[in-house]
PDB file of N, CA and C in Angstrom:
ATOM      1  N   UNK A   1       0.843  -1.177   0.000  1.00  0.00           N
ATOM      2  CA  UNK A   1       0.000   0.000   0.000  1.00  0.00           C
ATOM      3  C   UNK A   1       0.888   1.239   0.000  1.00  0.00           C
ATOM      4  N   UNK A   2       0.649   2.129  -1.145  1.00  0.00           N
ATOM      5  CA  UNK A   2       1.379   3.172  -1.144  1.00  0.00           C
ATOM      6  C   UNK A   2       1.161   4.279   0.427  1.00  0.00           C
ATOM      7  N   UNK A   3       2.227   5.072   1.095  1.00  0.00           N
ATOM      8  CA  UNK A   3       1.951   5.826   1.690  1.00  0.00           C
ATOM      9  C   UNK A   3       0.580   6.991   1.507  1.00  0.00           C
ATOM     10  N   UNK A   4       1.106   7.319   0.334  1.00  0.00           N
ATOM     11  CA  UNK A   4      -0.158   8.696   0.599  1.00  0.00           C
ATOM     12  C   UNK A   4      -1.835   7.304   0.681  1.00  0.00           C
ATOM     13  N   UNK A   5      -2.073   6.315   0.433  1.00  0.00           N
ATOM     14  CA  UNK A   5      -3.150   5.550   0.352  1.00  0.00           C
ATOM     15  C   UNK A   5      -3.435   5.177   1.827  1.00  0.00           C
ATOM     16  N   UNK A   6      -2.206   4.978   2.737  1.00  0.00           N
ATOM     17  CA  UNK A   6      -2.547   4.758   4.119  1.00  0.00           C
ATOM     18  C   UNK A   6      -2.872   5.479   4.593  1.00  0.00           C
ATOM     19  N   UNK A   7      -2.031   6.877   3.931  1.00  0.00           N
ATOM     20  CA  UNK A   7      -2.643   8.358   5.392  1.00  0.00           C
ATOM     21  C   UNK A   7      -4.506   8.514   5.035  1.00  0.00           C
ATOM     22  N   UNK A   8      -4.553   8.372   3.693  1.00  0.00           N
ATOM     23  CA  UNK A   8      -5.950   8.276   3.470  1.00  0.00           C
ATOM     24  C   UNK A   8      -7.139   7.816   4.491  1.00  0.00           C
ATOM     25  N   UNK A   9      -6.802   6.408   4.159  1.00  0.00           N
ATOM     26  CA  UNK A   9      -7.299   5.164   4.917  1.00  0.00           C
ATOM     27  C   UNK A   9      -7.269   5.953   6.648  1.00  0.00           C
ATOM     28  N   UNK A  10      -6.392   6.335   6.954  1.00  0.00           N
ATOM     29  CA  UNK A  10      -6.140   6.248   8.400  1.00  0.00           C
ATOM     30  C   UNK A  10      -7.040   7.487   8.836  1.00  0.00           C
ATOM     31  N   UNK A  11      -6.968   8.315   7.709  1.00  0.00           N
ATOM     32  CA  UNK A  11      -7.730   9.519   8.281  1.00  0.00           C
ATOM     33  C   UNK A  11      -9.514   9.727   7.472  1.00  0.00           C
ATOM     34  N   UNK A  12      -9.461   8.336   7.032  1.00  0.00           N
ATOM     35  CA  UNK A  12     -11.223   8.731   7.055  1.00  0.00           C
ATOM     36  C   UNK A  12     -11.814   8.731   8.392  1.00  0.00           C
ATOM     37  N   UNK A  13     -13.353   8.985   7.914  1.00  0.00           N
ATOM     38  CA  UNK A  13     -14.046   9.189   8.909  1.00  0.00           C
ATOM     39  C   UNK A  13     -14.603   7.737   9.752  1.00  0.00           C
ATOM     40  N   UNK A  14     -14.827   7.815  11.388  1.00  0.00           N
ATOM     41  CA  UNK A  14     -14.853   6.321  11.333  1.00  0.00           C
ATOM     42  C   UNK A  14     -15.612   5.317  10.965  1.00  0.00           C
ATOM     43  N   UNK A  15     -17.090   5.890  10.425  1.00  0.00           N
ATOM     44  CA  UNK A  15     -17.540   5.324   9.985  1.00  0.00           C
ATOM     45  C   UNK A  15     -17.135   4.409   8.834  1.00  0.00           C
ATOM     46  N   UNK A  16     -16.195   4.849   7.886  1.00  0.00           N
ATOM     47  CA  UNK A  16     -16.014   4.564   6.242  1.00  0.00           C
ATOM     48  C   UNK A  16     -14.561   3.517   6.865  1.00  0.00           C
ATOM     49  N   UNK A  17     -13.827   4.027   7.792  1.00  0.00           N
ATOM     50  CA  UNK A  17     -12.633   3.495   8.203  1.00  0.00           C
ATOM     51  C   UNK A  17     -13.359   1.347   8.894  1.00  0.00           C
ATOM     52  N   UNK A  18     -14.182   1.950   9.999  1.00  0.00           N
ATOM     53  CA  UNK A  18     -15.035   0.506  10.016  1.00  0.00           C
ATOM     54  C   UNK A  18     -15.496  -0.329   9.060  1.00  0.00           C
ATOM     55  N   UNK A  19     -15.521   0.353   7.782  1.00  0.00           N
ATOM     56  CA  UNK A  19     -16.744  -0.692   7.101  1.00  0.00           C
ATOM     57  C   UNK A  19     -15.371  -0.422   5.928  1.00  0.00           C
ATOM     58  N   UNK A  20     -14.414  -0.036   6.019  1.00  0.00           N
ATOM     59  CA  UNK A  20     -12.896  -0.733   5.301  1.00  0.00           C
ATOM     60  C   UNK A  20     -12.664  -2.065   5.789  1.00  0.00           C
ATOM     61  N   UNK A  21     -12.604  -2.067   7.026  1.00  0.00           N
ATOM     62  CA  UNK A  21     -12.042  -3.328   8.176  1.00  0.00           C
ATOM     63  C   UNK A  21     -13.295  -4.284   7.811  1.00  0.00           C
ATOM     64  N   UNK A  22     -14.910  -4.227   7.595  1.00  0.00           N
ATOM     65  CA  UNK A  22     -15.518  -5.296   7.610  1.00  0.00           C
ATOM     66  C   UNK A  22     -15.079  -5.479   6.362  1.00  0.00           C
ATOM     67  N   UNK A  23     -15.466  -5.109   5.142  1.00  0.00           N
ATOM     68  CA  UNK A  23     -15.268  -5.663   3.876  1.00  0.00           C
ATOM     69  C   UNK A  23     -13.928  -5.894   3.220  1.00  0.00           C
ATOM     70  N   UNK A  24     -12.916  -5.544   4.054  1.00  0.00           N
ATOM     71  CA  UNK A  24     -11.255  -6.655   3.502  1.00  0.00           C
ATOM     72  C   UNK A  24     -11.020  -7.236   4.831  1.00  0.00           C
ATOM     73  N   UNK A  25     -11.439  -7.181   5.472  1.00  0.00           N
ATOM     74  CA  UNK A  25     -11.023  -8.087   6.906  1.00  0.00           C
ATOM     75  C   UNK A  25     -12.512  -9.201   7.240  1.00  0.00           C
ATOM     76  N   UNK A  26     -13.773  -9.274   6.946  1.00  0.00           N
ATOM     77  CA  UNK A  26     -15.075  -8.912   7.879  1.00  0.00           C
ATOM     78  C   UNK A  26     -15.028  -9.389   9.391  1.00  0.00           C
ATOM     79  N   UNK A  27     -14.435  -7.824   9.687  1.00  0.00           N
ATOM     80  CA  UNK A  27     -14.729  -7.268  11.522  1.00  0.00           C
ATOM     81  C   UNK A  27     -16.013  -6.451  11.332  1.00  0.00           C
ATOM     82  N   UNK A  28     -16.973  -7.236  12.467  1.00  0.00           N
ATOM     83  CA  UNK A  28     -17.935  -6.208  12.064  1.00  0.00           C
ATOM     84  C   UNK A  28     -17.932  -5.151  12.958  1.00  0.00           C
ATOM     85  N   UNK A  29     -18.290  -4.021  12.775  1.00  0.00           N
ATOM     86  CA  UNK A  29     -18.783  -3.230  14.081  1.00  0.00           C
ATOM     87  C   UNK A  29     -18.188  -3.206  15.247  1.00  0.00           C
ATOM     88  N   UNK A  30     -19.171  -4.020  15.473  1.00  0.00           N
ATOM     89  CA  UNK A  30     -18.799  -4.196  17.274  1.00  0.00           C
ATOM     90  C   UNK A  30     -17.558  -4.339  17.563  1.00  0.00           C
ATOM     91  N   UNK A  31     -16.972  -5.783  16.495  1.00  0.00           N
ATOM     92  CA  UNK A  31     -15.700  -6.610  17.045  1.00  0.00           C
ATOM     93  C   UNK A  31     -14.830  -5.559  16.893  1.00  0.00           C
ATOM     94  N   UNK A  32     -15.055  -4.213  15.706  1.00  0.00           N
ATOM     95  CA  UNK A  32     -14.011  -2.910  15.648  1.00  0.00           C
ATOM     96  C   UNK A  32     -13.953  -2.076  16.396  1.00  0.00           C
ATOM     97  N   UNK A  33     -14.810  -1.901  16.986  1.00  0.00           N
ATOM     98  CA  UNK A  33     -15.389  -0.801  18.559  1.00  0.00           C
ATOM     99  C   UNK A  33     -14.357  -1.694  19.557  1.00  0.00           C
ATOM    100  N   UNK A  34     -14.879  -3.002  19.621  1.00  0.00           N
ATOM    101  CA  UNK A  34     -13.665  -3.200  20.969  1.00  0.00           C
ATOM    102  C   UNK A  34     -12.591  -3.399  20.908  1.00  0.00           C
ATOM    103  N   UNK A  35     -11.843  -3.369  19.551  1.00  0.00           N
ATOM    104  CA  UNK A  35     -10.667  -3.546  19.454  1.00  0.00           C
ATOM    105  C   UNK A  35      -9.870  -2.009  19.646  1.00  0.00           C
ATOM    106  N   UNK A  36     -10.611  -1.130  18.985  1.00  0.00           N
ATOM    107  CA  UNK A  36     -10.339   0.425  19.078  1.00  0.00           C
ATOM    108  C   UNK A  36     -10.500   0.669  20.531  1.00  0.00           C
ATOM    109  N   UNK A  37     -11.326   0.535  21.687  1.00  0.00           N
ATOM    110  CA  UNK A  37     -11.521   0.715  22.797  1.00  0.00           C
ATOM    111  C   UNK A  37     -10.252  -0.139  23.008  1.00  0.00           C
ATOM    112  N   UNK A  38     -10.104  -1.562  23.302  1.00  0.00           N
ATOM    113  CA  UNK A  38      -8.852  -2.102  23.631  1.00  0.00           C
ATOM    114  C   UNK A  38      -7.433  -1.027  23.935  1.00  0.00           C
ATOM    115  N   UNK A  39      -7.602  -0.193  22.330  1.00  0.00           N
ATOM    116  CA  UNK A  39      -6.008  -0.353  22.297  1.00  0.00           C
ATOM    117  C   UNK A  39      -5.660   1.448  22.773  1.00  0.00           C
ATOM    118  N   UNK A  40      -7.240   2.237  22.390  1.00  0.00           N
ATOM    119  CA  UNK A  40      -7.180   3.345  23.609  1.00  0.00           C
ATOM    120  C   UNK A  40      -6.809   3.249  24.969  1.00  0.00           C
ATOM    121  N   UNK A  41      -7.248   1.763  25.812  1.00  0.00           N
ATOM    122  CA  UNK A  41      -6.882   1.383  27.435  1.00  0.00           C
ATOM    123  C   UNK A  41      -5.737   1.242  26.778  1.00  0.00           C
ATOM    124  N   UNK A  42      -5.179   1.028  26.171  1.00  0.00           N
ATOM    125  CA  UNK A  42      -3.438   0.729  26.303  1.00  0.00           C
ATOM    126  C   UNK A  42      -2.568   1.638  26.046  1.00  0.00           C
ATOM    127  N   UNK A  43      -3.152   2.955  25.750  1.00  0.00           N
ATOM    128  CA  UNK A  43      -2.738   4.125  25.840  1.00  0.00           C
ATOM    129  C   UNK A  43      -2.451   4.741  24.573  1.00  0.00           C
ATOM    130  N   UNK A  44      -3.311   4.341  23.444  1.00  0.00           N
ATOM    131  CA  UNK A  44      -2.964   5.112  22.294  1.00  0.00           C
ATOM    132  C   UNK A  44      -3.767   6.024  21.737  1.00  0.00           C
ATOM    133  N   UNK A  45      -3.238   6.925  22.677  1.00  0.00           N
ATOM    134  CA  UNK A  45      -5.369   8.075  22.118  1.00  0.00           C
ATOM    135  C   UNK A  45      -5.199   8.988  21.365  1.00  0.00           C
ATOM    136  N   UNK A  46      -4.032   8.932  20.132  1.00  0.00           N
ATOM    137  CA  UNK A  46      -4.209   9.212  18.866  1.00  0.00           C
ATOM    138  C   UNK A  46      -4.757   8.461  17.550  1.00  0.00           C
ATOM    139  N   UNK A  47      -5.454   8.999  16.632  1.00  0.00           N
ATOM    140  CA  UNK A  47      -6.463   8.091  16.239  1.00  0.00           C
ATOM    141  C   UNK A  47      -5.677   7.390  15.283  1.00  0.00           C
ATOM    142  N   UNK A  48      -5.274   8.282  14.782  1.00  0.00           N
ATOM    143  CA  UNK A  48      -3.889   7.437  13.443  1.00  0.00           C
ATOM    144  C   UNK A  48      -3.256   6.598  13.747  1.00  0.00           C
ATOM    145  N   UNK A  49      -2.553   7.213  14.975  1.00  0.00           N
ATOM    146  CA  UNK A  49      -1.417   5.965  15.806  1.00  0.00           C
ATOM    147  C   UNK A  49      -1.935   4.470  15.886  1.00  0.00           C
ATOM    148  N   UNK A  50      -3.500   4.704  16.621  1.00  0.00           N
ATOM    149  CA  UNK A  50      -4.378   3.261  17.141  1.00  0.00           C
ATOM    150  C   UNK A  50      -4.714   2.919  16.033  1.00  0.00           C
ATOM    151  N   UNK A  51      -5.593   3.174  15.010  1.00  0.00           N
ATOM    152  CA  UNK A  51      -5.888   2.888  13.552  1.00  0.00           C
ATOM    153  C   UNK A  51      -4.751   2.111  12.603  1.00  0.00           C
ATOM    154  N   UNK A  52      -3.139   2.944  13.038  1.00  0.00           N
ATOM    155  CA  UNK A  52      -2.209   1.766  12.244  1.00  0.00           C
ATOM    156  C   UNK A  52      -2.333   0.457  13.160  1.00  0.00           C
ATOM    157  N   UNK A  53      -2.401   0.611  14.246  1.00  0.00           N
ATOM    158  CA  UNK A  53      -1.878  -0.512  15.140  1.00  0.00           C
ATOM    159  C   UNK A  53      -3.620  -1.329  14.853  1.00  0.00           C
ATOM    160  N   UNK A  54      -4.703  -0.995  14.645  1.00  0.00           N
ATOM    161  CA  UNK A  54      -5.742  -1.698  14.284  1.00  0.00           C
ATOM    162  C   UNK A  54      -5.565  -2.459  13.437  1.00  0.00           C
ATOM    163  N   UNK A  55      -5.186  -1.873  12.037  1.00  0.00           N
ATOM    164  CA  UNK A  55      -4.719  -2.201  11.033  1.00  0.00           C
ATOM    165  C   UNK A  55      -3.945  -3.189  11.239  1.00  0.00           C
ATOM    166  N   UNK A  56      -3.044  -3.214  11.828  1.00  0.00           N
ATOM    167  CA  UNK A  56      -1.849  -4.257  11.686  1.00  0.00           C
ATOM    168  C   UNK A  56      -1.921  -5.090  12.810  1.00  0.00           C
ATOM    169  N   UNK A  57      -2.839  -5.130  13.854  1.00  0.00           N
ATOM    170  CA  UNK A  57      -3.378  -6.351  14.385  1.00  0.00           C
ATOM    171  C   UNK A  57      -4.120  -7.331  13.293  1.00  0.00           C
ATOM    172  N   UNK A  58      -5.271  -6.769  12.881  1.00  0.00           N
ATOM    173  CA  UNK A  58      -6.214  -7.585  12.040  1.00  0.00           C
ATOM    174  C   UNK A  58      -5.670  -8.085  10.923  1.00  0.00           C
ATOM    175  N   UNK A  59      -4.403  -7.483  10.129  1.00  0.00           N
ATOM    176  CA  UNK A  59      -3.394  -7.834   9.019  1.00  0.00           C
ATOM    177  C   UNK A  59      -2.631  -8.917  10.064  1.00  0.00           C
ATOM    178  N   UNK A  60      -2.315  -9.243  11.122  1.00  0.00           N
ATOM    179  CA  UNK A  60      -1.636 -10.217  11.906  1.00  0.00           C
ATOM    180  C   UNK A  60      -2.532 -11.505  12.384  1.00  0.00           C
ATOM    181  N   UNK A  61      -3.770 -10.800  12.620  1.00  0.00           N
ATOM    182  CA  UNK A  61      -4.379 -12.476  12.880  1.00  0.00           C
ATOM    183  C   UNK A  61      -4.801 -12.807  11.633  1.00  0.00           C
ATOM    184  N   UNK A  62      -5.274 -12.016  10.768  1.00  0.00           N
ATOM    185  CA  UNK A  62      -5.786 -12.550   9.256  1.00  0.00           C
ATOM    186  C   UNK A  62      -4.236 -13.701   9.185  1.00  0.00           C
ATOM    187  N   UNK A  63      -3.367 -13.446   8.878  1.00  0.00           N
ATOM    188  CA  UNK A  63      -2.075 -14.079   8.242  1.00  0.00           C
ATOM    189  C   UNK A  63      -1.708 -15.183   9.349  1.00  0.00           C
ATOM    190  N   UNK A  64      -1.630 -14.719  10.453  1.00  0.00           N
ATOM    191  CA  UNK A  64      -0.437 -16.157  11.797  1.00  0.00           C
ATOM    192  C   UNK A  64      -2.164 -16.935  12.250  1.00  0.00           C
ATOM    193  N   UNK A  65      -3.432 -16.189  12.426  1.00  0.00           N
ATOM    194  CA  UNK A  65      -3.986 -17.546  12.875  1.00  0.00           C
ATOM    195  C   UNK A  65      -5.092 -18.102  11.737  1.00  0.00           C
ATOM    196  N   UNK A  66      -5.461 -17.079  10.597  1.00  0.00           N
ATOM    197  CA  UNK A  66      -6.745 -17.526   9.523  1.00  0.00           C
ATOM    198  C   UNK A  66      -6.014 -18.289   8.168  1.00  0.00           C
ATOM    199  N   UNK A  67      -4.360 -17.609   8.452  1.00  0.00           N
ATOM    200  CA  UNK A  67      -4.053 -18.192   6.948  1.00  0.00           C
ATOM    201  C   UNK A  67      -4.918 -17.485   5.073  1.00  0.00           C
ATOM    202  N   UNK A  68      -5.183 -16.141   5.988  1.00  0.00           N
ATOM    203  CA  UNK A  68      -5.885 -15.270   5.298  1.00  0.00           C
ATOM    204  C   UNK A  68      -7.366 -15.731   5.198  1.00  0.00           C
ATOM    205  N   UNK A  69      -7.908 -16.313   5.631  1.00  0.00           N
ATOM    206  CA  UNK A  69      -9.454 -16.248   5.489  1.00  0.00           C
ATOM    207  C   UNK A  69      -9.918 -15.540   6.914  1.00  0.00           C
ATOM    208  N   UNK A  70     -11.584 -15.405   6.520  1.00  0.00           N
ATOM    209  CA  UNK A  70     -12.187 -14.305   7.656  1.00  0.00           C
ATOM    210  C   UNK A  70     -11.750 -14.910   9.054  1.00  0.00           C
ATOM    211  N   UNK A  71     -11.497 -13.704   9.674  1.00  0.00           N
ATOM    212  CA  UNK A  71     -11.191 -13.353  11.044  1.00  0.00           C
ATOM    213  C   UNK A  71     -12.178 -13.616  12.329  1.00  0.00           C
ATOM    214  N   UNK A  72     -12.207 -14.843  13.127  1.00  0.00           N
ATOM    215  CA  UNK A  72     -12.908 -15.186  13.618  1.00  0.00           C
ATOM    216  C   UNK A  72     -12.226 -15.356  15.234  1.00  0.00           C
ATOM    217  N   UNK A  73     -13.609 -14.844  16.337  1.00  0.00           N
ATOM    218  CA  UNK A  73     -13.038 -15.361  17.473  1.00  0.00           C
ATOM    219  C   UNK A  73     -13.973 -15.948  18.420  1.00  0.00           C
ATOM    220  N   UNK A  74     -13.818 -16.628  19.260  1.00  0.00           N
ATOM    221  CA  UNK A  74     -14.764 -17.087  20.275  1.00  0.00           C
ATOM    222  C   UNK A  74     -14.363 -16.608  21.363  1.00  0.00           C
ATOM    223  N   UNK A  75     -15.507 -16.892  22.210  1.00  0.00           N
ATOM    224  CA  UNK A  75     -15.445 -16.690  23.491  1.00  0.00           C
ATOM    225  C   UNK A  75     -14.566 -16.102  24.505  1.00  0.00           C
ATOM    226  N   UNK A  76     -14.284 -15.215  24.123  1.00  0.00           N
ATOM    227  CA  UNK A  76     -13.024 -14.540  24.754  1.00  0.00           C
ATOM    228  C   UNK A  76     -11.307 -14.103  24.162  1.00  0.00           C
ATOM    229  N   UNK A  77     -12.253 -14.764  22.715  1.00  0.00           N
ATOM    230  CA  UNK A  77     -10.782 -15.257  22.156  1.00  0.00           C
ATOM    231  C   UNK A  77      -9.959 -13.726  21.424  1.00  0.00           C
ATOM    232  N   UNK A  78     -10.735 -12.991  21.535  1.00  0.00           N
ATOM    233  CA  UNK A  78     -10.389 -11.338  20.822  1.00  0.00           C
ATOM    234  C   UNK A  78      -9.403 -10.725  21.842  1.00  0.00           C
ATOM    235  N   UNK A  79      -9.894 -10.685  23.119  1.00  0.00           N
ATOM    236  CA  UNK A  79      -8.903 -10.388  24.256  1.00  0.00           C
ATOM    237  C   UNK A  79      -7.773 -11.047  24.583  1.00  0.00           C
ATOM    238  N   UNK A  80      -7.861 -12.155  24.250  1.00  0.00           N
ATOM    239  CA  UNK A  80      -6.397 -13.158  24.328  1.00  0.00           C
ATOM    240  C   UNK A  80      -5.621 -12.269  23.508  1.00  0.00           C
ATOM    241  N   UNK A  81      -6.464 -12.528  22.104  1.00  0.00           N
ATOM    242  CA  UNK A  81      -5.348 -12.233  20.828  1.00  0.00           C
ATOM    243  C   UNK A  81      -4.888 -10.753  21.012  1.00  0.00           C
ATOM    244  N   UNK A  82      -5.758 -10.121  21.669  1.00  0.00           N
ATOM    245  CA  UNK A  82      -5.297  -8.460  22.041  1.00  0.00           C
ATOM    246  C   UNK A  82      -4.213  -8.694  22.412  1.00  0.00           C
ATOM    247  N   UNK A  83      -3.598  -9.013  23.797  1.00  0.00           N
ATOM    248  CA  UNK A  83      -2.811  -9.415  24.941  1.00  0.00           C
ATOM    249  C   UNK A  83      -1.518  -9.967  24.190  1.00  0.00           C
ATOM    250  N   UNK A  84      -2.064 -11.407  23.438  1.00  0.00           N
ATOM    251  CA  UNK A  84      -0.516 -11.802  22.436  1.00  0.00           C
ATOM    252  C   UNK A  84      -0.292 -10.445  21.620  1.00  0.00           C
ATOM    253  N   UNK A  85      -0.458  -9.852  20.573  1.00  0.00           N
ATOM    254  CA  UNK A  85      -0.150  -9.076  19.574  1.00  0.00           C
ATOM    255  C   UNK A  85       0.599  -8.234  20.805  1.00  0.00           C
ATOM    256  N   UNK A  86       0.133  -7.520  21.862  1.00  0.00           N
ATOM    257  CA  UNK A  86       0.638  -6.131  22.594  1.00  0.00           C
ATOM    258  C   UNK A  86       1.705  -6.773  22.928  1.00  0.00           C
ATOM    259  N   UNK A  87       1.990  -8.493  23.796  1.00  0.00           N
ATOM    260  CA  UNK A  87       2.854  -8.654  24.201  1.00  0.00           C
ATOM    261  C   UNK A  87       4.170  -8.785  22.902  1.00  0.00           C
ATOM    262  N   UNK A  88       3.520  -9.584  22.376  1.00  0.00           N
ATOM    263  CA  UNK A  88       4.596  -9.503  20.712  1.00  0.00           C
ATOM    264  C   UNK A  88       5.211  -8.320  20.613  1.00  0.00           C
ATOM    265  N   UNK A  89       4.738  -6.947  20.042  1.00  0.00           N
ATOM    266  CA  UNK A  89       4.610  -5.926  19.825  1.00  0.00           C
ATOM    267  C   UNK A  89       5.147  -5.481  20.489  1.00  0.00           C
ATOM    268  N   UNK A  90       5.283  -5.241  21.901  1.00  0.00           N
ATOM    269  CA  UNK A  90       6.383  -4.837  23.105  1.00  0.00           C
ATOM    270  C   UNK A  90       8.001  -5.686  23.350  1.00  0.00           C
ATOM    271  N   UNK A  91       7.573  -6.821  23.004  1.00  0.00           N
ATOM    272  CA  UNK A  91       8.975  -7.289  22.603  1.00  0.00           C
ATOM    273  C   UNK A  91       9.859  -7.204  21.759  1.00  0.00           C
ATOM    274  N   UNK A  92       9.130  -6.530  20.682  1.00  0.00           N
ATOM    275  CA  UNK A  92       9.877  -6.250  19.528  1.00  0.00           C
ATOM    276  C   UNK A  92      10.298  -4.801  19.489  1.00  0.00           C
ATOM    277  N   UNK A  93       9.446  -3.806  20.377  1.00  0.00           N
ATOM    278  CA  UNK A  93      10.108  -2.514  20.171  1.00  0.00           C
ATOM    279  C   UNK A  93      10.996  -2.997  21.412  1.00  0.00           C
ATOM    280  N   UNK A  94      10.958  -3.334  22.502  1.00  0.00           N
ATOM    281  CA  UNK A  94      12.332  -3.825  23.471  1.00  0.00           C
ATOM    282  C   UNK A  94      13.486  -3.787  22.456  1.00  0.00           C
ATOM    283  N   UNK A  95      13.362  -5.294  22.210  1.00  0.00           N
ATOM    284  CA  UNK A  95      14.477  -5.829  20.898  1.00  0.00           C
ATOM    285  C   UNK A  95      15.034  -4.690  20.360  1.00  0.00           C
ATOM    286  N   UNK A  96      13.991  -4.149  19.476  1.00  0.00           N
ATOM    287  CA  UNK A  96      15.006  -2.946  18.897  1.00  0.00           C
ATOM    288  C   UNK A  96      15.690  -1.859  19.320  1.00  0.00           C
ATOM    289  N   UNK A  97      15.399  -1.720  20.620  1.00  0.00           N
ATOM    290  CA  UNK A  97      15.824  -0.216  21.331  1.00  0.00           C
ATOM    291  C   UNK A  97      17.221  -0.751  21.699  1.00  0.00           C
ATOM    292  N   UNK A  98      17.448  -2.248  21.624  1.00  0.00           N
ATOM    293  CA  UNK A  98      18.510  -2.871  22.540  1.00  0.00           C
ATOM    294  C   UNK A  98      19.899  -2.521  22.132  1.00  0.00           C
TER     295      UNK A  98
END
């Protein structure tokens, strides 16, 4: 994805930005509300900032657990995968600062 196409993406409105994520990801709604709430508690309350990191959660479970097909979770299973990705994600900016 070219740059100027992400800043796009990142800075629609959220409506159009949600219903990006259902129809190349299908997250619906809701499952995008709590993932965006998620990653605000984790302290990212810029919208761009959380929106890449949305982005590139749902580009991470699509690929390591669907094998690219739709994005599915059970019973709790969205908050797990929250928790792995942040912990991933924190190990790797560690790593690199090292």
């Amino acid at each position: 994805m070219r740059k100027r196409q992400l800043e796009e993406i990142l800075n629609m409105p959220d409506l159009l930005f949600s219903q990006l994520c259902e129809e190349r990801y299908e997250i619906n709604k809701g499952v995008y509300n709590t993932i965006d709430r998620w990653f605000y508690n984790q302290g990212l309350s810029l919208i761009v900032e959380r929106r890449e990191m949305i982005l590139s959660f749902i580009q991470y479970i699509s690929v390591t657990e669907n094998q690219g097909k739709k994005v599915k979770f059970g019973s709790g299973g969205l908050t797990r995968k929250l928790d792995q990705f942040w912990e991933e994600r924190i190990q790797t900016f560690k790593h690199k600062a090292m």
